[in-house]
C-alpha atoms as a PDB file:
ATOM      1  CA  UNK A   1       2.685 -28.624 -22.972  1.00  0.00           C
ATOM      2  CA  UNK A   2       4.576 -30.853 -21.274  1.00  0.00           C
ATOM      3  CA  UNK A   3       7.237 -31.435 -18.244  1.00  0.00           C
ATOM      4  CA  UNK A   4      10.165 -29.787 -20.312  1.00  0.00           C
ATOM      5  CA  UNK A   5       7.856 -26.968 -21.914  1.00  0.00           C
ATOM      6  CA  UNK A   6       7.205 -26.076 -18.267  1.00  0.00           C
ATOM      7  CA  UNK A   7      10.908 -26.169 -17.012  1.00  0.00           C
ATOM      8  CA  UNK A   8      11.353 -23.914 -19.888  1.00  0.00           C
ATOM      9  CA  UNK A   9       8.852 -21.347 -18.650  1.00  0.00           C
ATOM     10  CA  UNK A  10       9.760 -21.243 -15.017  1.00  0.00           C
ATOM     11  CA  UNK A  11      13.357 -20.574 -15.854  1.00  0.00           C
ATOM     12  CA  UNK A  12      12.630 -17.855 -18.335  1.00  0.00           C
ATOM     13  CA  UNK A  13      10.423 -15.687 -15.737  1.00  0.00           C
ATOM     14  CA  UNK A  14      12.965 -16.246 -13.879  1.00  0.00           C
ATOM     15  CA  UNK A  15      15.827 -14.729 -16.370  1.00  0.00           C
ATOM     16  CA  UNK A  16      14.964 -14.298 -19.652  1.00  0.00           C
ATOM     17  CA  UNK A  17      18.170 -12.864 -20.337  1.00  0.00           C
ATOM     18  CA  UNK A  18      19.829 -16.795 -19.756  1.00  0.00           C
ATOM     19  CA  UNK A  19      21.868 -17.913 -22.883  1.00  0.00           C
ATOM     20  CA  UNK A  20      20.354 -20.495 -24.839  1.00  0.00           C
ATOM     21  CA  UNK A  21      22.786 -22.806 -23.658  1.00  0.00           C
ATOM     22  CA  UNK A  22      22.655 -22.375 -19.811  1.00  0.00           C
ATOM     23  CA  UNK A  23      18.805 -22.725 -20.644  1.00  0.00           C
ATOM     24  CA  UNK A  24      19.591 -25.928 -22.649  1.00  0.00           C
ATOM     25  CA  UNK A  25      21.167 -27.091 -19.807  1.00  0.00           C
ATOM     26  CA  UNK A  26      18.665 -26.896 -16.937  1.00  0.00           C
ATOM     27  CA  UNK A  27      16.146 -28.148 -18.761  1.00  0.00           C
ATOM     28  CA  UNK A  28      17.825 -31.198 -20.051  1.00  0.00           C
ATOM     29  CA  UNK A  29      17.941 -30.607 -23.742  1.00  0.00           C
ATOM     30  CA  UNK A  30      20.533 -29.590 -26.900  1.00  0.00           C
ATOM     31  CA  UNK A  31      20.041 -26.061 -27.898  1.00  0.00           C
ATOM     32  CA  UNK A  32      18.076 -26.642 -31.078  1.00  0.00           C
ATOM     33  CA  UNK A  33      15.206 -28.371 -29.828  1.00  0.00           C
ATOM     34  CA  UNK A  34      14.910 -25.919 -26.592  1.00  0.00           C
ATOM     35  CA  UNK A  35      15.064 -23.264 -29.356  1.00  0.00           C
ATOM     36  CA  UNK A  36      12.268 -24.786 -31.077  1.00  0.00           C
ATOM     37  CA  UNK A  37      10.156 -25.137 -28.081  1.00  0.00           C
ATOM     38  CA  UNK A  38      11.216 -21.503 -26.967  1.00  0.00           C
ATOM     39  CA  UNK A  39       9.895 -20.545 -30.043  1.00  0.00           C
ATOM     40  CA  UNK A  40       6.547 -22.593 -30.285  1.00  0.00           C
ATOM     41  CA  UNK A  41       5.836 -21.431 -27.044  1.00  0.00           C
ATOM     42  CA  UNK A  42       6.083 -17.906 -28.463  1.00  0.00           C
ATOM     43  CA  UNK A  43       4.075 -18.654 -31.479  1.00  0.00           C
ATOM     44  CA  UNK A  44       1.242 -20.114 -29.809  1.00  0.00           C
ATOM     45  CA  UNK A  45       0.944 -17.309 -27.581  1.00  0.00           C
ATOM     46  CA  UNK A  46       1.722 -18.789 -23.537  1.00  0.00           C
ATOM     47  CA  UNK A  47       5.110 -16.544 -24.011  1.00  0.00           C
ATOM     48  CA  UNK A  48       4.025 -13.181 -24.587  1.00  0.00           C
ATOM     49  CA  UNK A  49       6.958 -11.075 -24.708  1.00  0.00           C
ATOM     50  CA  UNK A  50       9.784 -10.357 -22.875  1.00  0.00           C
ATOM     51  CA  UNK A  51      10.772  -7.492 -20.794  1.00  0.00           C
ATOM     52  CA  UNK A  52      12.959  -6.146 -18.263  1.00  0.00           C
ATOM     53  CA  UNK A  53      11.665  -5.164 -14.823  1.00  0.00           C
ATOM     54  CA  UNK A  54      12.131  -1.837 -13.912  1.00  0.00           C
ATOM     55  CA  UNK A  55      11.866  -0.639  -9.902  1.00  0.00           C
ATOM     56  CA  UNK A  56       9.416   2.409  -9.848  1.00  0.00           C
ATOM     57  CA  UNK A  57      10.702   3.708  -7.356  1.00  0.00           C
ATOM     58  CA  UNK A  58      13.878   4.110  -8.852  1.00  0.00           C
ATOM     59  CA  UNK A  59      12.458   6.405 -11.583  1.00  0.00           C
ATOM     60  CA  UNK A  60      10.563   8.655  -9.869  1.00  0.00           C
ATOM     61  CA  UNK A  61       7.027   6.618  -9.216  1.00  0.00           C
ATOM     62  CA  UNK A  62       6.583   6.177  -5.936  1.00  0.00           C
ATOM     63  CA  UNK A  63       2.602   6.082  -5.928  1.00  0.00           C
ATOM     64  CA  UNK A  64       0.923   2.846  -6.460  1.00  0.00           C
ATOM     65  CA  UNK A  65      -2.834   3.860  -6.495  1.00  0.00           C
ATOM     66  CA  UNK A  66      -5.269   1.266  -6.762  1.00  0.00           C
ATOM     67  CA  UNK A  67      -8.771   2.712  -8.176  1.00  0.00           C
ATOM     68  CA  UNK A  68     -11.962   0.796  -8.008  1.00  0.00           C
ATOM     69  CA  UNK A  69     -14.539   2.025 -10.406  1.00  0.00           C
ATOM     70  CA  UNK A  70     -18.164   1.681 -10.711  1.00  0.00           C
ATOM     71  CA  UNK A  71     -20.004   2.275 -13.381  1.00  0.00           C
ATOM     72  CA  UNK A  72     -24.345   2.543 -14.191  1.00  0.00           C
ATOM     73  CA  UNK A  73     -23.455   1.953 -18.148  1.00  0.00           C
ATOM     74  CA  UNK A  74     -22.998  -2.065 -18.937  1.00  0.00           C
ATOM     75  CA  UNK A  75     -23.298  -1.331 -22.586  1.00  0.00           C
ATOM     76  CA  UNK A  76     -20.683  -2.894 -24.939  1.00  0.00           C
ATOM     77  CA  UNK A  77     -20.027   0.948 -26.315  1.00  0.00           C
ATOM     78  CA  UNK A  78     -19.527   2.080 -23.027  1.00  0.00           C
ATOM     79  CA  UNK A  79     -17.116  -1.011 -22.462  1.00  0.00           C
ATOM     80  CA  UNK A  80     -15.259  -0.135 -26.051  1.00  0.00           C
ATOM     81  CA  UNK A  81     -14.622   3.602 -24.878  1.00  0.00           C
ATOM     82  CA  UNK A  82     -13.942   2.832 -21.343  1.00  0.00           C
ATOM     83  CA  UNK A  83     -11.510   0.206 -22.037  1.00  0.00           C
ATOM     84  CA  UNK A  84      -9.582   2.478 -24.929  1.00  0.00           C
ATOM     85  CA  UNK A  85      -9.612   5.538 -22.882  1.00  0.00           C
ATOM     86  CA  UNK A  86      -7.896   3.272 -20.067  1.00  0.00           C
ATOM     87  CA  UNK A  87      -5.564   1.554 -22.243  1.00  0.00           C
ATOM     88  CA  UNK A  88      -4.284   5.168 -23.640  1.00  0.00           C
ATOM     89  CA  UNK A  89      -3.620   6.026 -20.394  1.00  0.00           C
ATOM     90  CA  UNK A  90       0.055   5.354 -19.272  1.00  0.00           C
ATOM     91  CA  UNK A  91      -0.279   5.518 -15.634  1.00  0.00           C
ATOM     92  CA  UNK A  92      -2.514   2.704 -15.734  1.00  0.00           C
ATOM     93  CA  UNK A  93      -0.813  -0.745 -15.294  1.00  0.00           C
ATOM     94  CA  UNK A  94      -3.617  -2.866 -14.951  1.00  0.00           C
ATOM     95  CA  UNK A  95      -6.665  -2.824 -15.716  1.00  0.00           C
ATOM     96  CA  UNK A  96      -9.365  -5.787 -14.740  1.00  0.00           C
ATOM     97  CA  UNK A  97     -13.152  -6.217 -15.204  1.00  0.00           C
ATOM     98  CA  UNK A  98     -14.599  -7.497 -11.765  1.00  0.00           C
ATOM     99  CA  UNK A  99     -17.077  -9.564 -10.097  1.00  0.00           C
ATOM    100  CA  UNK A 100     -18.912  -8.093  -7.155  1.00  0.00           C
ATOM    101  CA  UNK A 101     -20.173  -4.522  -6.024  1.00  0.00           C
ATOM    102  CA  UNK A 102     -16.793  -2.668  -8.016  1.00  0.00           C
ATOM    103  CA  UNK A 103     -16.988  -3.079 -11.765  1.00  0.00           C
ATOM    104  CA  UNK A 104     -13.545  -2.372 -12.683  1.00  0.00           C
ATOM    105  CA  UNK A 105     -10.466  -2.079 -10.828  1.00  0.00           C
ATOM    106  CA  UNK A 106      -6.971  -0.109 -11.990  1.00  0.00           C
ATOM    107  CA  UNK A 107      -3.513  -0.635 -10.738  1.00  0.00           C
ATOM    108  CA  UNK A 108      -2.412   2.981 -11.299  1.00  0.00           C
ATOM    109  CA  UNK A 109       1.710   4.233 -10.926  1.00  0.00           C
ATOM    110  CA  UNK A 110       2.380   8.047 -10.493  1.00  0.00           C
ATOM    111  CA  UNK A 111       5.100   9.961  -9.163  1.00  0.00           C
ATOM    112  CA  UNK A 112       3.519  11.926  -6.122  1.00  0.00           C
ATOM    113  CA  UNK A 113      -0.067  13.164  -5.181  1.00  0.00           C
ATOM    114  CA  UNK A 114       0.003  15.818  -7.019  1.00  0.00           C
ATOM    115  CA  UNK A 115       0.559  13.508 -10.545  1.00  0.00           C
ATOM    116  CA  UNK A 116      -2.153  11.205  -8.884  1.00  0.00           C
ATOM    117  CA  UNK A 117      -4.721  14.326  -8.788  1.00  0.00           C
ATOM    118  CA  UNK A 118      -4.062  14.991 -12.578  1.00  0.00           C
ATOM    119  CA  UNK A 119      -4.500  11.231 -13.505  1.00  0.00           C
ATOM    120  CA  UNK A 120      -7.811  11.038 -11.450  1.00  0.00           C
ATOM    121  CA  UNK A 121      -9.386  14.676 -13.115  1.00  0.00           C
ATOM    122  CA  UNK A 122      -8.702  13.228 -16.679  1.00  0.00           C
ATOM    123  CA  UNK A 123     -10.117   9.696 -15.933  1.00  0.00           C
ATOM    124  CA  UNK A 124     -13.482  11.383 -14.626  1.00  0.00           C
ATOM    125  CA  UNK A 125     -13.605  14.100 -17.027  1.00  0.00           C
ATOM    126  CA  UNK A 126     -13.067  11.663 -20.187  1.00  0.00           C
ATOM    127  CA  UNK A 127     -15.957   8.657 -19.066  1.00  0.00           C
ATOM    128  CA  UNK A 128     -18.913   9.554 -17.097  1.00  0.00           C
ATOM    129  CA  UNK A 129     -18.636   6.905 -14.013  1.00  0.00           C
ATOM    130  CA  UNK A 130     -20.773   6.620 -11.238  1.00  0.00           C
ATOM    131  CA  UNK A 131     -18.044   6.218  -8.705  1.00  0.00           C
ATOM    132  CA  UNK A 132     -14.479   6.104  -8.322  1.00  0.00           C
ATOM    133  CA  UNK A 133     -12.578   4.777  -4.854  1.00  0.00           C
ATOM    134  CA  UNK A 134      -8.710   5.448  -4.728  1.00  0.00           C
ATOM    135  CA  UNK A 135      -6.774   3.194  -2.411  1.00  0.00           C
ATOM    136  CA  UNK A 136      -3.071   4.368  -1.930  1.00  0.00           C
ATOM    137  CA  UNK A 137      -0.594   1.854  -1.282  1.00  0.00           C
ATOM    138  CA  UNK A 138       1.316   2.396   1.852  1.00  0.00           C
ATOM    139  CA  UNK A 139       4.133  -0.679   0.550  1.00  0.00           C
ATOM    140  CA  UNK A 140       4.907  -2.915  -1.736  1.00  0.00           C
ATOM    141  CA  UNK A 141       5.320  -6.467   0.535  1.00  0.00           C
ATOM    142  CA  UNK A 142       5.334  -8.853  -2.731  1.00  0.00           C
ATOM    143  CA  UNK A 143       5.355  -8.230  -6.405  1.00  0.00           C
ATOM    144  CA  UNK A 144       6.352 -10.520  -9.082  1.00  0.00           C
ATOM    145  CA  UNK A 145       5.519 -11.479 -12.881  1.00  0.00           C
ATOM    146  CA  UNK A 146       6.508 -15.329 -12.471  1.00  0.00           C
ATOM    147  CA  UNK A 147       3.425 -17.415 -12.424  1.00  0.00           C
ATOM    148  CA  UNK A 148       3.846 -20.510 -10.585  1.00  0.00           C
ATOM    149  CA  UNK A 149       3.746 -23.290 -13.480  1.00  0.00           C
ATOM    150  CA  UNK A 150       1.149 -25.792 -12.436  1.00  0.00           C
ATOM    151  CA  UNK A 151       2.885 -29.032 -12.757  1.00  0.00           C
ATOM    152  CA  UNK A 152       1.801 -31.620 -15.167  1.00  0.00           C
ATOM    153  CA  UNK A 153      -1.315 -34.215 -14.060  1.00  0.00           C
ATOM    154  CA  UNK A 154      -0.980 -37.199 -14.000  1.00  0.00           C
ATOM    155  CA  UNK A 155      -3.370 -39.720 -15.561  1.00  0.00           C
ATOM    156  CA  UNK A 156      -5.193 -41.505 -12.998  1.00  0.00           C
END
C-alpha cells in the first residue's frame, strides 16, 4: 500500500459517497487507475464495505450499554456458541475477546432500560457465564469509524 492507496482510504472514511472524480482529484490521479486501486483495495480485503452512519439516537436507541463478561469455560465449543449466540444478537455492536480479569466485552445499543433488561435476561439465559458487569453510558464525547491511516515509513 502505498502514499496514494492511503490518500484513498482517508478520504473514503471520510465520504464514501464522493464521486469518483472528486476522489480522482484529491488524490492526484485519472479516474481509472483510482478505480482500480478502489477496487484492489476492496478485493484484498483493507476496504470492507461501505455504509452509512446512522445517529442512534435519532431512531429510538438511546442506551449504549457496555457489558463486560466473564466466563469459567475457555473451551473452543464454548467460544463457538458464545460467539454465535452474540453475533445473532442485534443489540450487540461489538463484540471483543479481552486481555485481563474480563474475558469478553460487548458494546450493546437499546432503546431504554426496559429493552436493556430483556437483552441482558436472554444473554444469561442462552450461555451459562460466570459474571456479567453492565456499564451504562451517561454520553457519547467521541465516536467515529475513520481510522487514522498510519503514514508510510520511510526507509532508513
Amino acid at each position: 500500500m502505498d502514499a496514494i492507496d492511503r490518500k484513498i482510504l482517508t478520504a473514503l472514511q471520510e465520504d464514501c459517497t464522493i464521486s469518483l472524480a472528486e476522489l480522482s482529484n484529491r488524490v492526484g490521479l485519472s479516474q481509472t487507475p483510482c478505480w482500480k486501486r478502489v477496487q484492489k483495495l476492496e478485493a484484498t480485503g483493507v476496504i470492507t464495505k461501505r455504509v452509512a452512519l446512522v445517529a442512534p439516537e435519532k431512531i429510538g436507541l438511546g442506551m449504549t450499554v457496555f457489558v463486560q463478561v466473564v466466563t469459567g469455560d475457555h473451551s473452543a465449543p464454548w467460544l463457538q456458541n458464545f460467539a454465535r449466540t452474540i453475533t445473532a444478537m442485534p443489540e450487540v455492536m461489538e463484540l471483543y475477546r479481552m486481555a485481563g480479569d474480563v474475558d469478553y466485552m460487548l458494546r450493546v445499543v437499546v432503546a431504554d432500560m426496559a429493552e436493556y433488561d430483556a437483552f441482558y435476561k436472554r444473554l444469561i439465559e442462552a450461555i451459562p457465564l460466570k459474571n456479567v458487569t453492565s456499564r451504562f453510558a451517561m454520553e457519547r464525547v467521541k465516536s467515529t469509524t475513520a481510522f487514522k491511516v498510519p503514514a508510510l515509513e520511510k526507509a532508513g
